[in-house]
Protein backbone atom coordinates (compact mmCIF):
# COMPACT_ATOMS: atom_id res chain seq x y z
CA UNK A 1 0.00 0.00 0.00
CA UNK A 2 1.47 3.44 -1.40
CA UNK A 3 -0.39 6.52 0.94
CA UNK A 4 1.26 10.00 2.00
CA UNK A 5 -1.36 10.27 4.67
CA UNK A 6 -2.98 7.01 5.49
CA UNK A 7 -2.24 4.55 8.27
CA UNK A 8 -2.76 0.53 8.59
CA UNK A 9 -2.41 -1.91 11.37
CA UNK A 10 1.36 -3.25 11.95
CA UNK A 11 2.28 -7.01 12.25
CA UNK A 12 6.02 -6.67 13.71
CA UNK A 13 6.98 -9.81 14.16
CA UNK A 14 5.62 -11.79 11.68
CA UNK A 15 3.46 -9.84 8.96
CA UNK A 16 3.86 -6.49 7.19
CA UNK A 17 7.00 -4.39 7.22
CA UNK A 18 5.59 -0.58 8.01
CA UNK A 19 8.50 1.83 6.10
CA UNK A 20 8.36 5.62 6.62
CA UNK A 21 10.33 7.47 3.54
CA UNK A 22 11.09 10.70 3.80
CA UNK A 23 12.09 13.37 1.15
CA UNK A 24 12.90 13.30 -2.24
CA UNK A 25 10.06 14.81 -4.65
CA UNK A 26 6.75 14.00 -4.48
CA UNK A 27 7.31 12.06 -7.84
CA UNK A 28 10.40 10.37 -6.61
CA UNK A 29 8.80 9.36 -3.49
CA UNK A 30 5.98 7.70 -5.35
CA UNK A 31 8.53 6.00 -7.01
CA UNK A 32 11.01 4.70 -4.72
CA UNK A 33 7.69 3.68 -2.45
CA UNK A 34 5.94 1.53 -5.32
CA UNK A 35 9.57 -0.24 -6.44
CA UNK A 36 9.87 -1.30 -2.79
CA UNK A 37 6.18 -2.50 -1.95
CA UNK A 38 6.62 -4.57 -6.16
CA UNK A 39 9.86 -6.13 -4.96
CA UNK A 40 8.58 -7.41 -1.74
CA UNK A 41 4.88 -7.34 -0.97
CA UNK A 42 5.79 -7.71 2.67
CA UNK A 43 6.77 -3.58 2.53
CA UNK A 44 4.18 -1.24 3.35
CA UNK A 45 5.66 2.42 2.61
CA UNK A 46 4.51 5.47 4.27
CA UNK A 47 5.82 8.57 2.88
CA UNK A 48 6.40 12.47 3.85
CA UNK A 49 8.35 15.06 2.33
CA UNK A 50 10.45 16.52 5.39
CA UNK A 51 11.90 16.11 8.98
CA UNK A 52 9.77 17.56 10.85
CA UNK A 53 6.77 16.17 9.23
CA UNK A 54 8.73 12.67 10.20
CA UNK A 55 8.53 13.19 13.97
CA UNK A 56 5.10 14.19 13.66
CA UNK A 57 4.71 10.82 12.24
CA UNK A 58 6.82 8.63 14.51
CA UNK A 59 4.86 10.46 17.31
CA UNK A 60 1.39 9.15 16.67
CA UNK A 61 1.95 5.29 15.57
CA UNK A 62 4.99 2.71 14.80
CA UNK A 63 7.04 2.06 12.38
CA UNK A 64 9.86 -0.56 11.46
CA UNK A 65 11.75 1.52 9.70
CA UNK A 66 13.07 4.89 8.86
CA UNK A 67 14.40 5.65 5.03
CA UNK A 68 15.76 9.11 4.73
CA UNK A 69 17.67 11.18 2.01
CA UNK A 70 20.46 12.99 3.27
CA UNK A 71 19.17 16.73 1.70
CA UNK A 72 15.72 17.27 3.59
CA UNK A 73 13.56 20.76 3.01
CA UNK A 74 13.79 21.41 6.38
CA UNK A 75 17.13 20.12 7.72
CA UNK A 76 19.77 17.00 6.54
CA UNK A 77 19.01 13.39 7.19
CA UNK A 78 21.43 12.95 10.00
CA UNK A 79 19.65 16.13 12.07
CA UNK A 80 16.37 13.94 11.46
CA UNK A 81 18.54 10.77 12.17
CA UNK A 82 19.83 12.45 15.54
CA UNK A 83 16.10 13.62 16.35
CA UNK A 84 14.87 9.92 15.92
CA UNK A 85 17.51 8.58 18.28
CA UNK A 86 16.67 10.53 20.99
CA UNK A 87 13.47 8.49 20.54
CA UNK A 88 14.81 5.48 19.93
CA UNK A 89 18.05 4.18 19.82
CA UNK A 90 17.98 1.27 17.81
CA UNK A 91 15.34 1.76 15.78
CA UNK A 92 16.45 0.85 12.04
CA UNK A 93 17.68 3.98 10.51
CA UNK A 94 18.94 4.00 6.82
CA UNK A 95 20.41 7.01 4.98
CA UNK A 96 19.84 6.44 1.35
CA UNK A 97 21.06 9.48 -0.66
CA UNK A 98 22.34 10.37 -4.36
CA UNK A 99 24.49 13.03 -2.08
CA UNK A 100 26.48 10.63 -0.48
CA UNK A 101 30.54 11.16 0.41
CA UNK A 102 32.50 9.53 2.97
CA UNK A 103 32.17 12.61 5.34
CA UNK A 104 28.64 12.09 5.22
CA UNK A 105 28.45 8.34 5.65
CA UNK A 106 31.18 9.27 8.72
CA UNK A 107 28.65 11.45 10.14
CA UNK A 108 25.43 8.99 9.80
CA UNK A 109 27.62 6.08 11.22
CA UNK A 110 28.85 8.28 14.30
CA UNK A 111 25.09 9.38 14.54
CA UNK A 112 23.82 6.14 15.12
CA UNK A 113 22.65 4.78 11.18
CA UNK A 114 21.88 1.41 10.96
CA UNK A 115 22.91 1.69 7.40
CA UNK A 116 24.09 3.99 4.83
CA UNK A 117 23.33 3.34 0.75
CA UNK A 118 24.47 5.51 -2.45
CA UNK A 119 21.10 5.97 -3.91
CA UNK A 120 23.05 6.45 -7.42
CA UNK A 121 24.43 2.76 -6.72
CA UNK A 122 21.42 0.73 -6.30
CA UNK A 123 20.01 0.84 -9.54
CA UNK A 124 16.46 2.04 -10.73
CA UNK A 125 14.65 -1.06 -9.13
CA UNK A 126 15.73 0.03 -5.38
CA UNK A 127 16.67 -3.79 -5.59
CA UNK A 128 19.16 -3.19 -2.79
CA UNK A 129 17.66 -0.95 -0.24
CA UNK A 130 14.22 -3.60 -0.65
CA UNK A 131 17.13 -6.23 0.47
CA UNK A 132 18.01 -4.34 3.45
CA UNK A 133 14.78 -3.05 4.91
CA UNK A 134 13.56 -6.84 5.93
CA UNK A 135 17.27 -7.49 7.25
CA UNK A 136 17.29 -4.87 9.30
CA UNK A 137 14.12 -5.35 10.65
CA UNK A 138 14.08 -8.78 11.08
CA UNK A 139 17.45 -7.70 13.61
CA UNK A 140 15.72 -5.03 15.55
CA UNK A 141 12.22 -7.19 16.53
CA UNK A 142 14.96 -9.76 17.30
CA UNK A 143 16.89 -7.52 19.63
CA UNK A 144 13.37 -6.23 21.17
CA UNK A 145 11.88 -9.77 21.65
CA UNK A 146 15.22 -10.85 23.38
CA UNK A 147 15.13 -7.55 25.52
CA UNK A 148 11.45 -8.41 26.57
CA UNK A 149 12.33 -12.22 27.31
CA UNK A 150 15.28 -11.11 29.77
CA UNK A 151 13.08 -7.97 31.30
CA UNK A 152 10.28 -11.04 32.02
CA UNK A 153 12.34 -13.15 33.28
CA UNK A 154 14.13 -11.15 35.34
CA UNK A 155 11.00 -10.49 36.72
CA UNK A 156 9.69 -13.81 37.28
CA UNK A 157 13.24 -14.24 39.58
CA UNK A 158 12.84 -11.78 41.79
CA UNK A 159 9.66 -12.33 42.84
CA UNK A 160 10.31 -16.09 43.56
CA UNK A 161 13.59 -15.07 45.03
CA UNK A 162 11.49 -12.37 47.38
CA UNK A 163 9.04 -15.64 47.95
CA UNK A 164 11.52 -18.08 48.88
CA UNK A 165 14.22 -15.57 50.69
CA UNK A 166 11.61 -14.11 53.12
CA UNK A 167 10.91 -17.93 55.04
CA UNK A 168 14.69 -18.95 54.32
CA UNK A 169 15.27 -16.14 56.27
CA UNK A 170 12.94 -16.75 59.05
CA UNK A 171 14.82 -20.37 59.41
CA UNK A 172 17.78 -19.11 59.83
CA UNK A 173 17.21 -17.19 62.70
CA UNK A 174 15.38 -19.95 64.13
CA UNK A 175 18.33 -22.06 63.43
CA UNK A 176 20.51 -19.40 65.24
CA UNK A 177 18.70 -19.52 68.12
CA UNK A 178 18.24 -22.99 68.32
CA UNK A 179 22.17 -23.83 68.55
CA UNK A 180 21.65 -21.00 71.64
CA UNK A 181 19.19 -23.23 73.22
CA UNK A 182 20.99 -26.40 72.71
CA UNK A 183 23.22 -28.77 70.79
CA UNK A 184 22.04 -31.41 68.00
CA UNK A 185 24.28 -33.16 65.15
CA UNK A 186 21.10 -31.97 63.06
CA UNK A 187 21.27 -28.25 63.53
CA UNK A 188 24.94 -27.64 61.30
CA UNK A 189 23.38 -29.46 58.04
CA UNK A 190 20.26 -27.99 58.33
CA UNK A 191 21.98 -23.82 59.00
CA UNK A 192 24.12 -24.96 56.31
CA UNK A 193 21.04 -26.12 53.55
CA UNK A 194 19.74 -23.05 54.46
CA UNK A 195 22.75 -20.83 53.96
CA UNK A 196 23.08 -22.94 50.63
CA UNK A 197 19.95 -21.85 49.52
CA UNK A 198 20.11 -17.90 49.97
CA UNK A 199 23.26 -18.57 47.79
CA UNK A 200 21.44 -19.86 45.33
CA UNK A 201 19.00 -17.56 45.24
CA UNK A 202 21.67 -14.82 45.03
CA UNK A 203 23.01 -16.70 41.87
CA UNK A 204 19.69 -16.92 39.82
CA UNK A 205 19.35 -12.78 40.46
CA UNK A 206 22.45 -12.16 39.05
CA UNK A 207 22.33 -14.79 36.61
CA UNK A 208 19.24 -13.18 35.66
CA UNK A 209 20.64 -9.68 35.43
CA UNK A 210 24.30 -10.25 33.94
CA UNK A 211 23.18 -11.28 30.48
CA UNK A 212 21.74 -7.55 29.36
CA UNK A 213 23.68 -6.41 26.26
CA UNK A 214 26.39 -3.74 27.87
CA UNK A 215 25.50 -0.37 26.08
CA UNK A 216 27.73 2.05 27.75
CA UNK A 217 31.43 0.59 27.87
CA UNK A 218 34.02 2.08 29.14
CA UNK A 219 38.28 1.99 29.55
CA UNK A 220 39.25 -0.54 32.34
CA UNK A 221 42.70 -1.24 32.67
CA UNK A 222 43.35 -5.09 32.91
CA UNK A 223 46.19 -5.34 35.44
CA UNK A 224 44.05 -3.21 38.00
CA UNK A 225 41.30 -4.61 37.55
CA UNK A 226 42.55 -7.82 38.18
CA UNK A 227 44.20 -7.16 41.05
CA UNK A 228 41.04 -5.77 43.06
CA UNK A 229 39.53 -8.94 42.32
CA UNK A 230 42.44 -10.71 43.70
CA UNK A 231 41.82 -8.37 46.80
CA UNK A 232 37.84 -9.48 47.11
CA UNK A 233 37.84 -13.16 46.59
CA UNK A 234 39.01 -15.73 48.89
CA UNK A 235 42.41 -16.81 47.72
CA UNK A 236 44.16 -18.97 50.59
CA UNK A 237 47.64 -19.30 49.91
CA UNK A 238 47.51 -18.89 45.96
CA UNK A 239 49.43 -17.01 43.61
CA UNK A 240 48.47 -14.35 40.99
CA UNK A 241 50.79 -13.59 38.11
CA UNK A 242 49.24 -11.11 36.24
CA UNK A 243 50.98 -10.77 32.36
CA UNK A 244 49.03 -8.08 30.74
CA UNK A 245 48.95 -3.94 31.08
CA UNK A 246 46.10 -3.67 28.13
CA UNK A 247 43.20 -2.18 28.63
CA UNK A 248 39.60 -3.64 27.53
CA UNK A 249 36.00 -1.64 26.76
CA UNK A 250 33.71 -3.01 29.15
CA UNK A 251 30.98 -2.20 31.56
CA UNK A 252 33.78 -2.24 35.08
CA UNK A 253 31.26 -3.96 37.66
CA UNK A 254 30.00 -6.49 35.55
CA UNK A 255 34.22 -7.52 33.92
CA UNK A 256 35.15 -7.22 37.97
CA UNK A 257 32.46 -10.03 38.82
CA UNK A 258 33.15 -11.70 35.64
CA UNK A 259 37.43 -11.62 36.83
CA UNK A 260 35.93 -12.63 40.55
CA UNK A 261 34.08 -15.72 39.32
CA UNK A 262 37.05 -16.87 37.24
CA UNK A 263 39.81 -16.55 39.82
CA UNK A 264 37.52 -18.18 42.62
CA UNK A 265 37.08 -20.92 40.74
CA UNK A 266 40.82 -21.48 39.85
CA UNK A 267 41.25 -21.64 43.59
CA UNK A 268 38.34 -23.64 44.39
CA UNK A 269 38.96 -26.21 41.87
CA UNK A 270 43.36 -25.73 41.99
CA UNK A 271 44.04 -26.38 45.16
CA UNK A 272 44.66 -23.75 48.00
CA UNK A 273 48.26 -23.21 46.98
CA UNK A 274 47.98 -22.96 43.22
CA UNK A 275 49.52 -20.11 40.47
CA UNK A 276 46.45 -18.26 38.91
CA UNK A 277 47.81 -16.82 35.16
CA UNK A 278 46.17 -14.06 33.81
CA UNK A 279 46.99 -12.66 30.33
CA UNK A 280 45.92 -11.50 26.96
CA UNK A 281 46.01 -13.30 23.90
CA UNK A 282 46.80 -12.13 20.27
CA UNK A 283 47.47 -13.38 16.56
CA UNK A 284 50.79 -14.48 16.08
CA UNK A 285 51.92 -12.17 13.10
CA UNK A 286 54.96 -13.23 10.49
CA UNK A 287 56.48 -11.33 8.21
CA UNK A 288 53.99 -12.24 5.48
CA UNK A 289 50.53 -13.11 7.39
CA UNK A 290 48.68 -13.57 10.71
CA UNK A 291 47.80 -16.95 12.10
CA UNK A 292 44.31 -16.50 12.21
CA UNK A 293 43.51 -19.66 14.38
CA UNK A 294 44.82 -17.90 17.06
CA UNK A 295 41.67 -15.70 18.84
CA UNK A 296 41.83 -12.46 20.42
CA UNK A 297 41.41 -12.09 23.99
CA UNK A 298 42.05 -12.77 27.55
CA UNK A 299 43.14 -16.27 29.61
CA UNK A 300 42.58 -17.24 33.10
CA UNK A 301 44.87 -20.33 33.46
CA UNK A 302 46.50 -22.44 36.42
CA UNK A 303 48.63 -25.06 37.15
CA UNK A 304 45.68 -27.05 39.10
CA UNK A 305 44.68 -30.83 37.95
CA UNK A 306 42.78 -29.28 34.78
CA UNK A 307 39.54 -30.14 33.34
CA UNK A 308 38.47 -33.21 31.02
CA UNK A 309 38.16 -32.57 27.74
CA UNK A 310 34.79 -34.62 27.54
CA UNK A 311 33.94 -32.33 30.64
CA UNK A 312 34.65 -28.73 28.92
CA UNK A 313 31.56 -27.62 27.35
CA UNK A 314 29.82 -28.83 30.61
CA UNK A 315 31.08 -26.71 32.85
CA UNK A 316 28.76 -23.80 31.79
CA UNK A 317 25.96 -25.06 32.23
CA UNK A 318 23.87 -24.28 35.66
CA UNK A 319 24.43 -26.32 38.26
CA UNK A 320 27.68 -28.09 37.42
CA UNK A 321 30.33 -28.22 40.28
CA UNK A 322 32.77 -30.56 41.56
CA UNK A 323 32.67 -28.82 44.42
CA UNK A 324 30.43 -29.76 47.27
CA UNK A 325 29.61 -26.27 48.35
CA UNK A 326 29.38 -24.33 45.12
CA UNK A 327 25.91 -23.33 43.42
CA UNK A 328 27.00 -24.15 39.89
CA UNK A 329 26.59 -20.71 38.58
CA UNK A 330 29.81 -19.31 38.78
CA UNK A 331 31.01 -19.88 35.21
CA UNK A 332 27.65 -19.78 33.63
CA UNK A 333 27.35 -16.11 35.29
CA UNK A 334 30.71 -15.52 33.83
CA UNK A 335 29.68 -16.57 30.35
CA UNK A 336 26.56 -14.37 30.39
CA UNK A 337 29.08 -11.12 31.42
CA UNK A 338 31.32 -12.00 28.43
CA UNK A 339 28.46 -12.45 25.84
CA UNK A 340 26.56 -9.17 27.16
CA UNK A 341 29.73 -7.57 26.24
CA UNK A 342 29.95 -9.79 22.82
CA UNK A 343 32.72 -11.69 23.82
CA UNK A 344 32.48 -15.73 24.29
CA UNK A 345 34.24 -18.12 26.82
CA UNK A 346 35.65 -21.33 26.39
CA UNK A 347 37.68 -23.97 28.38
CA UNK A 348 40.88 -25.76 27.73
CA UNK A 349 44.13 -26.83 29.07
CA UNK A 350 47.15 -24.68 30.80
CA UNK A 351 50.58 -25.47 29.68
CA UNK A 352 50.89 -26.87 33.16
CA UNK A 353 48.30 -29.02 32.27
CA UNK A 354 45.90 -27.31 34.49
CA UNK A 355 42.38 -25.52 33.59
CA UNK A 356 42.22 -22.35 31.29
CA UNK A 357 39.29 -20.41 30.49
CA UNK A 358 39.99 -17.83 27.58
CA UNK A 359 37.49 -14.80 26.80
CA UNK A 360 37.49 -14.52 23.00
CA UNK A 361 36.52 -11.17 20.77
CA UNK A 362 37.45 -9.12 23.03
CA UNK A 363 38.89 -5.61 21.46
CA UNK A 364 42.82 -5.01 23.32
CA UNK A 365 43.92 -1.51 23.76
């Protein structure tokens, strides 16, 4: 459907793609709007001639996309583009202009553009902005669905963990008083379920929480972050060698508990006197090429009695732990961190032979 004024009902998910195009002629318009909704029926295009006439728009419905010319009556694309993001900030924004120059596509992409397309490139059908507009879209209700799935269940934890905390909490004062009154073999199992419990609790908040994408990164200095954690976690009579003074783009309390979980369980699972390694990792470069199987990022190894290979892959998931007393969490909590930040994690062995858990992607400064 081809309207300067008229509205329809959105399917966002599954059905119709709403696309609001703005500028151009009134001629040009019309005919960038009908070569998208011929090429895929799945595009419904909206269009007005001007910026402000845009925000008028995007105040009074939805829409799954914006397509903008740079040169706007009113004011350029990326003023409109800058307008739209205080709105929104991931809402699919493409700059599609005959005007285009690299200063200009520096500008959109610094302004927050989803994408940026030489009009004069694309050829008369439109062929690829139609390509992009269901891509990008397709990205964003994925990004939004995800968001609402975490917000939910996020939710759904910390009411439970208010349900369950508030009696846990009542037994353990019972408890406390109880070992007061007198002395059972039954009362230290039963404190310590309890304490066990409120742990575990603790673990499913954060567990909950620790997986939101990390929007505003900033500098953190490996080698002092690091050694804070080293501070703040139990540690016995181990050793940290810290081999790295890079620096890392990362959201600092979330990358501290992420360190924190990583060197406890070194220590848990090394043995009270073990060497904790921490370091980065980069490709190994010749004087001809790169060896690309080598990733990017940062190791957490020791010279403990290692992990299985058949047990690797296991140890993420919730509720794996050799160890008697631990939740199970720890690593998977650690994996969520990374991949909020759009790193990953994976496990394998030391050159001692010992456990080493390497954060890959990760950008070094």
């Amino acid at each position: 459907m081809l309207s300067d004024t008229g509205y329809s009902e959105m399917d966002p998910i599954g059905g119709s793609i709403s696309v609001l195009l703005v500028g151009w002629t009134a001629d040009a318009r019309a005919s960038i709007a009908t070569a998208l909704e011929r090429t895929d029926d799945r595009l419904d295009v909206f269009t007005v001639a001007d910026a402000d006439s845009a925000l008028r728009r995007l105040e009074v419905r939805e829409y799954d996309c914006v397509v903008s010319a740079y040169e706007l009556p009113d004011r350029d694309g990326i003023d409109l583009l800058e307008s739209v993001r205080e709105r929104d900030a991931d809402l699919p924004f493409l700059l599609y202009t005959d005007t285009g120059s690299e200063a200009i596509a520096s500008r959109a992409v610094s302004a927050g553009a989803t994408g940026y397309i030489r009009a004069a490139t694309a050829g008369d059908d439109h062929a690829a902005l139609a390509d992009w507009i269901p891509t990008a879209v397709a990205s964003y209700h994925a990004r939004i669905r995800a968001q609402r799935e975490r917000e939910r269940l996020e939710r759904f934890v910390s009411v439970v963990s208010h349900d369950l905390r508030s009696p846990l909490n009542v037994a353990q004062g019972r408890l406390a008083l109880a070992r007061d009154e007198c002395e059972s073999e039954h009362l230290e199992p039963a404190a310590n379920a309890v304490d066990r419990s409120l742990t575990l609790i603790d673990d499913l908040l954060t567990l909950a929480r620790e997986g939101k994408t990390v929007t505003d990164a900033t500098e953190i200095n490996l080698r002092e972050l690091i050694e804070a954690c080293w501070d703040t976690v139990e540690t016995a009579d181990a050793t940290l060698v810290v081999e790295t003074d890079r620096t890392i783009r990362g959201d600092p309390g979330r990358v501290k508990q992420l360190f924190e979980n990583l060197i406890g369980n070194a220590v848990r699972h090394g043995g009270s006197d073990v060497t904790v390694r921490i370091g980065t990792m980069e490709p190994m470069f010749t004087s001809t090429r790169a060896d690309s199987n080598r990733p990017t990022g940062i190791y957490v190894a020791d010279d403990g009695p290692g992990i299985p290979e058949a047990e690797r892959e296991r140890v993420f998931d919730t509720g794996v732990s050799s160890d008697a007393d631990g939740t199970g969490f720890g690593l998977n909590i650690a994996r969520e961190i990374a991949r909020a930040h759009g790193w990953d994690m994976r496990v394998t062995e030391s050159e001692t032979g010992g456990a080493r858990l390497e954060i890959t992607d990760v950008d070094l400064d």
